[in-house]
C-alpha atoms as a PDB file:
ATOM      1  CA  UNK A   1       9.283  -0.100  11.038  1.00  0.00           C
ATOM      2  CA  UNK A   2       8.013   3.280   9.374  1.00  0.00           C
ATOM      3  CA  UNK A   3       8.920   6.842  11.716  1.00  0.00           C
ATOM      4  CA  UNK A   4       7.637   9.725  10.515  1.00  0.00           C
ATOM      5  CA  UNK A   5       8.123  13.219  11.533  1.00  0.00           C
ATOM      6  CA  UNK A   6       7.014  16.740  10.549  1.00  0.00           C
ATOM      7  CA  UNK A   7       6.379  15.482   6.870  1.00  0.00           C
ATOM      8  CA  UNK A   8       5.394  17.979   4.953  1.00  0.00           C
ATOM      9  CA  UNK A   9       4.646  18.263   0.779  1.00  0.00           C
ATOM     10  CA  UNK A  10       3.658  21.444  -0.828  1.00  0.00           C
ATOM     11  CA  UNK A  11       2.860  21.597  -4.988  1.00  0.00           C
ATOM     12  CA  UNK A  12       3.239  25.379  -5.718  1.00  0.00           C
ATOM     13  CA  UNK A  13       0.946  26.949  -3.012  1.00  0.00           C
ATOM     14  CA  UNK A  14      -0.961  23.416  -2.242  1.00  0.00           C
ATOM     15  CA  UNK A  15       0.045  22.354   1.110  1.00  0.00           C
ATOM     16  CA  UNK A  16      -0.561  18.921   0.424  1.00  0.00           C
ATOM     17  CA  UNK A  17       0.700  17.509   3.663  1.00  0.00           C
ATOM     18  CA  UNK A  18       1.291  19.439   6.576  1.00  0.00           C
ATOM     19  CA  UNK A  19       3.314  18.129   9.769  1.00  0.00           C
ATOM     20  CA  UNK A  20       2.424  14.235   9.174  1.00  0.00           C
ATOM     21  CA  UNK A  21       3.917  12.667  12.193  1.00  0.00           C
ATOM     22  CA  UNK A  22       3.511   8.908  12.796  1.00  0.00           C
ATOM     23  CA  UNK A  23       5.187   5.657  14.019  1.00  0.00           C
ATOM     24  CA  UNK A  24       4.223   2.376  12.197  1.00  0.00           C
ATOM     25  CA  UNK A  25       5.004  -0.862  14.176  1.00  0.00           C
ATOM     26  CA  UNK A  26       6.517  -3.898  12.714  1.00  0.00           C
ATOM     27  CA  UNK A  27       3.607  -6.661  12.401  1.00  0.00           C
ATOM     28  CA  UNK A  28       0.652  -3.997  12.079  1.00  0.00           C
ATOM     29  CA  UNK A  29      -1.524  -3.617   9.318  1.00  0.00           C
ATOM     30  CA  UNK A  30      -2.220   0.227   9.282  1.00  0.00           C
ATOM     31  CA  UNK A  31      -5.003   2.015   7.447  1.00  0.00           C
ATOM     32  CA  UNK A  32      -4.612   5.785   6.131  1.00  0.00           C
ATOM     33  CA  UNK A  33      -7.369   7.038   5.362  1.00  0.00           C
ATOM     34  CA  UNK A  34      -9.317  10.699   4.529  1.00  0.00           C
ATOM     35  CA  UNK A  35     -11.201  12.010   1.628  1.00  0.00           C
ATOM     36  CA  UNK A  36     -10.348  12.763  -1.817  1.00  0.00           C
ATOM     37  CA  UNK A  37      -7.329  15.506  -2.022  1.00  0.00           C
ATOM     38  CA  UNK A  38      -6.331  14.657   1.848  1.00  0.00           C
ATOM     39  CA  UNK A  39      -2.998  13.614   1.248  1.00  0.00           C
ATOM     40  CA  UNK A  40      -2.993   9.731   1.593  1.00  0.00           C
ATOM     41  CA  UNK A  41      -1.287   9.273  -1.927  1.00  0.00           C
ATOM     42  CA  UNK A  42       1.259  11.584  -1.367  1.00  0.00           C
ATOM     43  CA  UNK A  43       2.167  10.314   1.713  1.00  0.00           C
ATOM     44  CA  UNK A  44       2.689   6.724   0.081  1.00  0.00           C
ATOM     45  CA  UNK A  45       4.390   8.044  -2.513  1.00  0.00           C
ATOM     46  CA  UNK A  46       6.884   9.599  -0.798  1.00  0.00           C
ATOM     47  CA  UNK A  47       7.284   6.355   1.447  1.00  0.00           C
ATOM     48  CA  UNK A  48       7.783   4.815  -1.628  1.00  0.00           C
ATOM     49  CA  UNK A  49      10.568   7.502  -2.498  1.00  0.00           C
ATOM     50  CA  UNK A  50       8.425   8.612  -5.742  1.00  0.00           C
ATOM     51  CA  UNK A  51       8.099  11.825  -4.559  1.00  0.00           C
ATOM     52  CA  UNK A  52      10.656  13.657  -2.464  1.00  0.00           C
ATOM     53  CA  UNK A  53       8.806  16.029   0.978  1.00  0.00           C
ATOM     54  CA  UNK A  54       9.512  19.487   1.245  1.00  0.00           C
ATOM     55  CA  UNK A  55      10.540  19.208   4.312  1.00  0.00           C
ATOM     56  CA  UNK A  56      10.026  16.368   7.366  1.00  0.00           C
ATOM     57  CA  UNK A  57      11.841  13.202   7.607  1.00  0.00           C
ATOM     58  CA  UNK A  58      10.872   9.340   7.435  1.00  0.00           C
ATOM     59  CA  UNK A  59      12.616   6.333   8.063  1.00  0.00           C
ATOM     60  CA  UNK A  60      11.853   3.061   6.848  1.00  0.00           C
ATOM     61  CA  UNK A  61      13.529   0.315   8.464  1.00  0.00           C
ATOM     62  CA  UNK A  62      15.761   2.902   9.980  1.00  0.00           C
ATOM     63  CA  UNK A  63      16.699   3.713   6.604  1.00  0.00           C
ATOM     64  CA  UNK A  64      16.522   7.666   5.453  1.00  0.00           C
ATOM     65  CA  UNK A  65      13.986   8.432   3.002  1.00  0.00           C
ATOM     66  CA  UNK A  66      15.820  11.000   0.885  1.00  0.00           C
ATOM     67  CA  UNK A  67      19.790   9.754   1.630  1.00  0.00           C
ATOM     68  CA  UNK A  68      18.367   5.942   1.802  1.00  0.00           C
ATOM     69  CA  UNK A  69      16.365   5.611  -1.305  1.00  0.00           C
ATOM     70  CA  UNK A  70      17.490   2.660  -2.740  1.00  0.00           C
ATOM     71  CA  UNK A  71      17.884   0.975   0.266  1.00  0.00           C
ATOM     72  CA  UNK A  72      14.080   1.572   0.905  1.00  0.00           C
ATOM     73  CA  UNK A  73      13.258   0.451  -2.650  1.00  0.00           C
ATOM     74  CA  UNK A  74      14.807  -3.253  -1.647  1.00  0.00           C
ATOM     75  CA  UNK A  75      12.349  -3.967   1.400  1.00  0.00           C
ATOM     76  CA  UNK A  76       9.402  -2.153  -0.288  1.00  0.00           C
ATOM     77  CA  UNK A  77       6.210  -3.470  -2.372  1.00  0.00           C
ATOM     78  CA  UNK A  78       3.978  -0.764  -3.721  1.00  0.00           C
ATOM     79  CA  UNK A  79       0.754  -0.845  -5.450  1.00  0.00           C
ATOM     80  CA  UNK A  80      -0.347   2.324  -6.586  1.00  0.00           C
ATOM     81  CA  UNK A  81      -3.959   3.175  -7.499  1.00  0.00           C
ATOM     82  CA  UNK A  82      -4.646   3.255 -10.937  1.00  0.00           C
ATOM     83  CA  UNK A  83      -1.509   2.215 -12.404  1.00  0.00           C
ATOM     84  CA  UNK A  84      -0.344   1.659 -16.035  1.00  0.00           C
ATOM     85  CA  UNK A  85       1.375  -1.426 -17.105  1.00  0.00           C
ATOM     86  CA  UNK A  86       3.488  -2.488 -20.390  1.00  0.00           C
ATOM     87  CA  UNK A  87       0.285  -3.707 -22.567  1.00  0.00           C
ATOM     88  CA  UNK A  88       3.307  -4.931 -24.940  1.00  0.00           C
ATOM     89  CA  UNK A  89       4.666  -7.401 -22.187  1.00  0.00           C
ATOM     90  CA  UNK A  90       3.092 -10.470 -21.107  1.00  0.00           C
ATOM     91  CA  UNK A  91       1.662 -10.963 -17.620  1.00  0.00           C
ATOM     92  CA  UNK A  92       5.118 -12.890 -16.946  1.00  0.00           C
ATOM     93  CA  UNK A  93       7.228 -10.302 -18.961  1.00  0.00           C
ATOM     94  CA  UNK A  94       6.473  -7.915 -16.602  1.00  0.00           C
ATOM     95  CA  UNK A  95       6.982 -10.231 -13.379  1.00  0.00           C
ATOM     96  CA  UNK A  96      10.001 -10.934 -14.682  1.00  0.00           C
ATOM     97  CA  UNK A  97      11.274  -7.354 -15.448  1.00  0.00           C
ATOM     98  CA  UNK A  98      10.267  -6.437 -11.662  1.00  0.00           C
ATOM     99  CA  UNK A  99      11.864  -9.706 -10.169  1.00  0.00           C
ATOM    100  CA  UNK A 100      15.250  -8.324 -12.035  1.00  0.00           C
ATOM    101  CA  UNK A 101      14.767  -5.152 -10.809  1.00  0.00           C
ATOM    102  CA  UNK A 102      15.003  -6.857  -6.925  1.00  0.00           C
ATOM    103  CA  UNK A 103      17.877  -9.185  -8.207  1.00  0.00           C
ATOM    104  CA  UNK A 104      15.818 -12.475  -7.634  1.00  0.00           C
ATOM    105  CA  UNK A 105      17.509 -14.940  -9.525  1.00  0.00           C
ATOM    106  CA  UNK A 106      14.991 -16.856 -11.978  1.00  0.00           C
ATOM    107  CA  UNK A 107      14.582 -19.900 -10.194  1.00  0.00           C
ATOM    108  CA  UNK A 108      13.741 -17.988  -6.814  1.00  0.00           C
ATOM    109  CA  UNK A 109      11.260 -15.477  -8.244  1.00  0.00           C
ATOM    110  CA  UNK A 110       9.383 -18.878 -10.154  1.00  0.00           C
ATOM    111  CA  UNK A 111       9.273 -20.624  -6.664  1.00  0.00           C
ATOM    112  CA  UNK A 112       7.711 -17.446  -4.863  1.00  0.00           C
ATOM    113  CA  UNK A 113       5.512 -16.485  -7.542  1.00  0.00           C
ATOM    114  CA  UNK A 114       4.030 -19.147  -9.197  1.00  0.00           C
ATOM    115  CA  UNK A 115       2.156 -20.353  -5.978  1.00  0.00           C
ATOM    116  CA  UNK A 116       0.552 -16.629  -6.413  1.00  0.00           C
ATOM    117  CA  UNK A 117      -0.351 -16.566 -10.240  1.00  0.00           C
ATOM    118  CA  UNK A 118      -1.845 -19.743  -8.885  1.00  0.00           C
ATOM    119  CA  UNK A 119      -3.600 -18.326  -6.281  1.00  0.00           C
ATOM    120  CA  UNK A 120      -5.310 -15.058  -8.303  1.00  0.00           C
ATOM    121  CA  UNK A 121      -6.042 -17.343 -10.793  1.00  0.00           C
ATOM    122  CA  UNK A 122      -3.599 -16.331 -13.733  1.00  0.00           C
ATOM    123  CA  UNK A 123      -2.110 -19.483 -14.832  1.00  0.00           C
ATOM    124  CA  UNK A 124      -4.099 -19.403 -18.308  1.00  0.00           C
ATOM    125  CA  UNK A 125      -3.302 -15.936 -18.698  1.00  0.00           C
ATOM    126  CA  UNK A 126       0.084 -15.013 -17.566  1.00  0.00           C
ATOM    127  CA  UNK A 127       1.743 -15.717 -20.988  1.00  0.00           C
ATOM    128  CA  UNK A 128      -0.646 -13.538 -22.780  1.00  0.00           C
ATOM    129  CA  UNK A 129      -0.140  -9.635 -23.252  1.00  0.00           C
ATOM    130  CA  UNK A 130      -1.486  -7.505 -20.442  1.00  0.00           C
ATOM    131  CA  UNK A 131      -3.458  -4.703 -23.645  1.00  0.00           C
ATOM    132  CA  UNK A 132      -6.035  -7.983 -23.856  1.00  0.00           C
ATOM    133  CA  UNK A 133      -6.058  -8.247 -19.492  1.00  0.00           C
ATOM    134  CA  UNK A 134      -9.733  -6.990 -17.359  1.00  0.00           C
ATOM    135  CA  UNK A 135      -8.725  -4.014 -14.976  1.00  0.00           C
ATOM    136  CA  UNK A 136      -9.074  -6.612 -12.559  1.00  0.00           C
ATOM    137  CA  UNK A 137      -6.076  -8.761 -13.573  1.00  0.00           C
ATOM    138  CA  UNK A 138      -3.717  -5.989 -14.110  1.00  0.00           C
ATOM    139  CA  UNK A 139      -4.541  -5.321 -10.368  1.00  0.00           C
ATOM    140  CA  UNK A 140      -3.642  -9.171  -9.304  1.00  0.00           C
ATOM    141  CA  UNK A 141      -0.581  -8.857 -11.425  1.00  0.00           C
ATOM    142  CA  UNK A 142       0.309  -5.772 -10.244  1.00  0.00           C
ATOM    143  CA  UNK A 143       0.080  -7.325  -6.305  1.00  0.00           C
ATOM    144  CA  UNK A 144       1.932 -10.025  -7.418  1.00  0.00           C
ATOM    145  CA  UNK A 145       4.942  -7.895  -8.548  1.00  0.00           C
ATOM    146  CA  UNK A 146       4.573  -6.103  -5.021  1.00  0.00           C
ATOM    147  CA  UNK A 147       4.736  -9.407  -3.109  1.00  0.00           C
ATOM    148  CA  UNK A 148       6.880 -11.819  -5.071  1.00  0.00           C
ATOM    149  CA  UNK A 149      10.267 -10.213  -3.717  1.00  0.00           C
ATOM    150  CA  UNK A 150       8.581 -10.825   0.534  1.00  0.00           C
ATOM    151  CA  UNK A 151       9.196  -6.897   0.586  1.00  0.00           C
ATOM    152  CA  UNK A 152       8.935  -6.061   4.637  1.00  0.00           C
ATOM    153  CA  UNK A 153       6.730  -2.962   3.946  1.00  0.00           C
ATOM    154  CA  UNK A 154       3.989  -3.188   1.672  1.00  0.00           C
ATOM    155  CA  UNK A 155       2.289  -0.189   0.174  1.00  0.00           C
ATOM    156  CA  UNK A 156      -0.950  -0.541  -1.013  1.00  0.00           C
ATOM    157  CA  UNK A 157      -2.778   2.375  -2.576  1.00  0.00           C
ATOM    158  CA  UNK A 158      -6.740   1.006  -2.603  1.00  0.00           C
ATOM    159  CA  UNK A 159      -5.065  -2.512  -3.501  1.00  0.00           C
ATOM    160  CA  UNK A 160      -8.951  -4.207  -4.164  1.00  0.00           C
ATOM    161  CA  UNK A 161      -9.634  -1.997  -7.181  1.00  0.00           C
ATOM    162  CA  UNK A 162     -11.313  -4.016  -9.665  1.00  0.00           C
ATOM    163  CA  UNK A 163     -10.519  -7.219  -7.852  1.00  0.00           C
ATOM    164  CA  UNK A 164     -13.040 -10.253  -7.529  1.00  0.00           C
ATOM    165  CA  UNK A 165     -14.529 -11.546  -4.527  1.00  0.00           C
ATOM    166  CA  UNK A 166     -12.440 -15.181  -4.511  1.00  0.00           C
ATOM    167  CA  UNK A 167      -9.091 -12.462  -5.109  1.00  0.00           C
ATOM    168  CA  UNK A 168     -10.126 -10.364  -2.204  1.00  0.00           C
ATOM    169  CA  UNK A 169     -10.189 -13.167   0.083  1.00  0.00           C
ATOM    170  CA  UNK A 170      -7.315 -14.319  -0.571  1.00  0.00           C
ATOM    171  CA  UNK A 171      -4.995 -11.010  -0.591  1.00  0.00           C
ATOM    172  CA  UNK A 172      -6.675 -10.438   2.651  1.00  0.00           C
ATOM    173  CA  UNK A 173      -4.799 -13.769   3.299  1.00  0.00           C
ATOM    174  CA  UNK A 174      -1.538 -13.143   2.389  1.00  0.00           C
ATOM    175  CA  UNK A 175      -1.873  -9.717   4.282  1.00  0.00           C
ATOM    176  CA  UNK A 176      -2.699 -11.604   7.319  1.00  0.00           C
ATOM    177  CA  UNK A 177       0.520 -14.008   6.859  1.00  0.00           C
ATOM    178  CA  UNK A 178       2.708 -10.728   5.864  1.00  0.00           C
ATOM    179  CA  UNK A 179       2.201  -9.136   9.506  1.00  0.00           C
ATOM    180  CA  UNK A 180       2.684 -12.865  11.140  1.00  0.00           C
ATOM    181  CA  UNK A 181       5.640 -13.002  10.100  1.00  0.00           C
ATOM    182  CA  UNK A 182       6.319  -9.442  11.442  1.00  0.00           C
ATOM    183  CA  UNK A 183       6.394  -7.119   8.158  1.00  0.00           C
ATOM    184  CA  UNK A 184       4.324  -4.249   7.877  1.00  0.00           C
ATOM    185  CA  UNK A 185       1.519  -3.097   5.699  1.00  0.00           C
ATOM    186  CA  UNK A 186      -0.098   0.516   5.278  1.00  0.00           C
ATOM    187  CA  UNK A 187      -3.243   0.037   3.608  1.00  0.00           C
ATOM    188  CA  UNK A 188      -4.953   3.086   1.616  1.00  0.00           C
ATOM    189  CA  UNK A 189      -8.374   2.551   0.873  1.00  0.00           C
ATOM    190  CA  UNK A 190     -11.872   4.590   0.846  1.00  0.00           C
ATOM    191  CA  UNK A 191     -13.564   1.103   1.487  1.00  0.00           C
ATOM    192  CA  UNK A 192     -14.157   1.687   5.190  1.00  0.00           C
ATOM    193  CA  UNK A 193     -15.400  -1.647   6.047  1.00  0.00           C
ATOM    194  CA  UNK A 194     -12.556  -3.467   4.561  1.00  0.00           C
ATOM    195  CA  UNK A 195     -10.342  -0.865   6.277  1.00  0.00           C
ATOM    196  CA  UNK A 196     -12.227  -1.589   9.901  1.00  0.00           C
ATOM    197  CA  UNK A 197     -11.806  -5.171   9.529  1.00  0.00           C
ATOM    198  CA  UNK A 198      -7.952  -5.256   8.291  1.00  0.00           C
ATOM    199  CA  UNK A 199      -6.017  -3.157  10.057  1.00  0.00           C
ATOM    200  CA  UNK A 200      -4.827  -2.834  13.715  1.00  0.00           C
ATOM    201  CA  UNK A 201      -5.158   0.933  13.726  1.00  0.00           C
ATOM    202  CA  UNK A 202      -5.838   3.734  11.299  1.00  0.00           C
ATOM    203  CA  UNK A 203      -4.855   6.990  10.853  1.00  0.00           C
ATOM    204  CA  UNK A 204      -7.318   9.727   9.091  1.00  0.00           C
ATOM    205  CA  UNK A 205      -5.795  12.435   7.587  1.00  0.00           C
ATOM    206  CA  UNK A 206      -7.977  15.620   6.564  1.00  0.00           C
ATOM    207  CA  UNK A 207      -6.590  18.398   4.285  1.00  0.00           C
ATOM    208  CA  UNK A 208      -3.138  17.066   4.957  1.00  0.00           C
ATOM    209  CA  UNK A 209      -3.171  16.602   8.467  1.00  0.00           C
ATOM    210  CA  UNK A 210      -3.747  13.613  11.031  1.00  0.00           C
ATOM    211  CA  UNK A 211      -6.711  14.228  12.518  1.00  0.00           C
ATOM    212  CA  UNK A 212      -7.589  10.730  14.236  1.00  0.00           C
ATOM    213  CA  UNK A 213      -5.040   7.788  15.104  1.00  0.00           C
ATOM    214  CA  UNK A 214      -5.762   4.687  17.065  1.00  0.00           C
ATOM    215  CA  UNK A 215      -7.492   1.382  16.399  1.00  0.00           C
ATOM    216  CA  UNK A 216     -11.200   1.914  14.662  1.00  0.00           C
ATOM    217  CA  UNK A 217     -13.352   0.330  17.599  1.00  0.00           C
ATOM    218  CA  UNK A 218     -11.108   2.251  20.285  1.00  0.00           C
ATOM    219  CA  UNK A 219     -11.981   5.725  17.454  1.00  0.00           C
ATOM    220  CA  UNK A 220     -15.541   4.744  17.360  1.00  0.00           C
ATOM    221  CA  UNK A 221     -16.061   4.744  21.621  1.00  0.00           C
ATOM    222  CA  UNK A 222     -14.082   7.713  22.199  1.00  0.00           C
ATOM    223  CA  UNK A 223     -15.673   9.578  19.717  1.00  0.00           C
ATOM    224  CA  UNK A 224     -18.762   8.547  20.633  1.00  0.00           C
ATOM    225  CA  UNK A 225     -20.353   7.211  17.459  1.00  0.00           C
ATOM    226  CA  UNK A 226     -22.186   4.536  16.202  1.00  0.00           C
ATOM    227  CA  UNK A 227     -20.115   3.114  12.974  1.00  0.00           C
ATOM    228  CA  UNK A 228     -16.599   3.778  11.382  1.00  0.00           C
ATOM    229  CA  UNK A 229     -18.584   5.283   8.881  1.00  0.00           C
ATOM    230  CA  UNK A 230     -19.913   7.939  10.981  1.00  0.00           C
ATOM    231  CA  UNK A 231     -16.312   8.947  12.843  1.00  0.00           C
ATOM    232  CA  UNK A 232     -14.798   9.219   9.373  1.00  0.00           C
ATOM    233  CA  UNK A 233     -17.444  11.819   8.332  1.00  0.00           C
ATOM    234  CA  UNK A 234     -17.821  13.936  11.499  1.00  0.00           C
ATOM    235  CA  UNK A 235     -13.746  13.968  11.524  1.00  0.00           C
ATOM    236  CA  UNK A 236     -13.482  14.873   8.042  1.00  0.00           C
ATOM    237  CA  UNK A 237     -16.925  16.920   7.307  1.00  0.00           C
END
């Protein structure tokens, strides 16, 4: 689903990735993770084609990252971390704006996203305007623009920031369903044991390169530590 190779990003003389090579299956749930300033963000940004590489390739679906772009956008949901909505726009204002940005009719973006306002529990809210929303429901409304289009590669960029527990669950949920039904999801977070207990394998990356790949209990044996947490600090210091 995702093939990447040699991807590299420089800003000025900041090699912010350096080589990135990786193959992300259809149905997998894959966690990138490293420490602040390792190059997680970058990397999702450019699979999200905000940001073009320096040099590398990726493919998406078979589709080119830099000669494909809006192809990519069509079968992509992103979340970014710490994202700024429309505080002018209602909840379902902006829902709507994104669902005509994918070309859902209005009928079929109400049929898939009402059962998920329902579900993060934004019914009484969704008609107000997002300036008087918690951090915590711009984050549901933000996952709900990512997921109302059933992108085939979600992007999620530390996805339970400001989240509750009941909304945790239940993206955890949907995740679950997402790679059933053999779509793919790269999962950034620095909430290791979310990240342990989510995804099929993980990749750390550490001052721009990929320094562990594999699932976490297969990283933990052949390391030879005791916890996730410990492999992610003796990898990344």
């Amino acid at each position: 689903m995702v093939e990447i190779h040699e991807l590299t990003r420089r800003y000025g003389n900041l090699e912010a990735l350096r080589g990135l090579n990786l193959s992300i299956l259809p149905g997998e749930t894959f966690g990138l993770l490293g420490p602040n300033g390792a190059g997680k963000s970058t990397t999702i940004k450019i699979l999200a084609t905000l940001l073009r590489p320096t040099s590398g390739t990726a493919r998406l679906r078979g589709y080119d990252l830099v000669d494909q772009a809006n192809d990519i956008r069509r079968i992509i949901g992103y979340v970014p971390e710490g994202a700024d909505l429309y505080d002018a726009l209602t909840g379902a204002e902006f829902l709507d704006l994104v669902a005509d940005l994918h070309r859902l009719s209005p009928t079929e973006a109400a049929r898939r996203r009402d059962p998920l306002v329902d579900a993060f529990a934004l019914t009484d809210a969704i008609g107000r305007p997002i300036g008087g929303y918690s951090k915590g429901m711009k984050q549901k409304v933000l996952l709900i623009a990512a997921l109302q289009h059933d992108p085939e590669i979600l992007l999620l960029d530390e996805p339970l920031d400001g989240l509750d527990v009941a909304a945790q669950e239940h993206l955890k949920g949907i995740l679950r369903k997402h790679t059933a039904a053999g779509r793919t999801v790269i999962y950034s977070s620095h909430i290791l044991e979310v990240v342990e207990r989510v995804c099929d394998r993980v990749g750390i990356i550490h001052r721009g390169r990929l320094v562990a790949l594999g699932p976490p209990h297969q990283l933990i044996a052949e390391n030879g530590q005791s916890s996730f947490a410990e492999l992610f600090l003796s990898l990344t210091g």
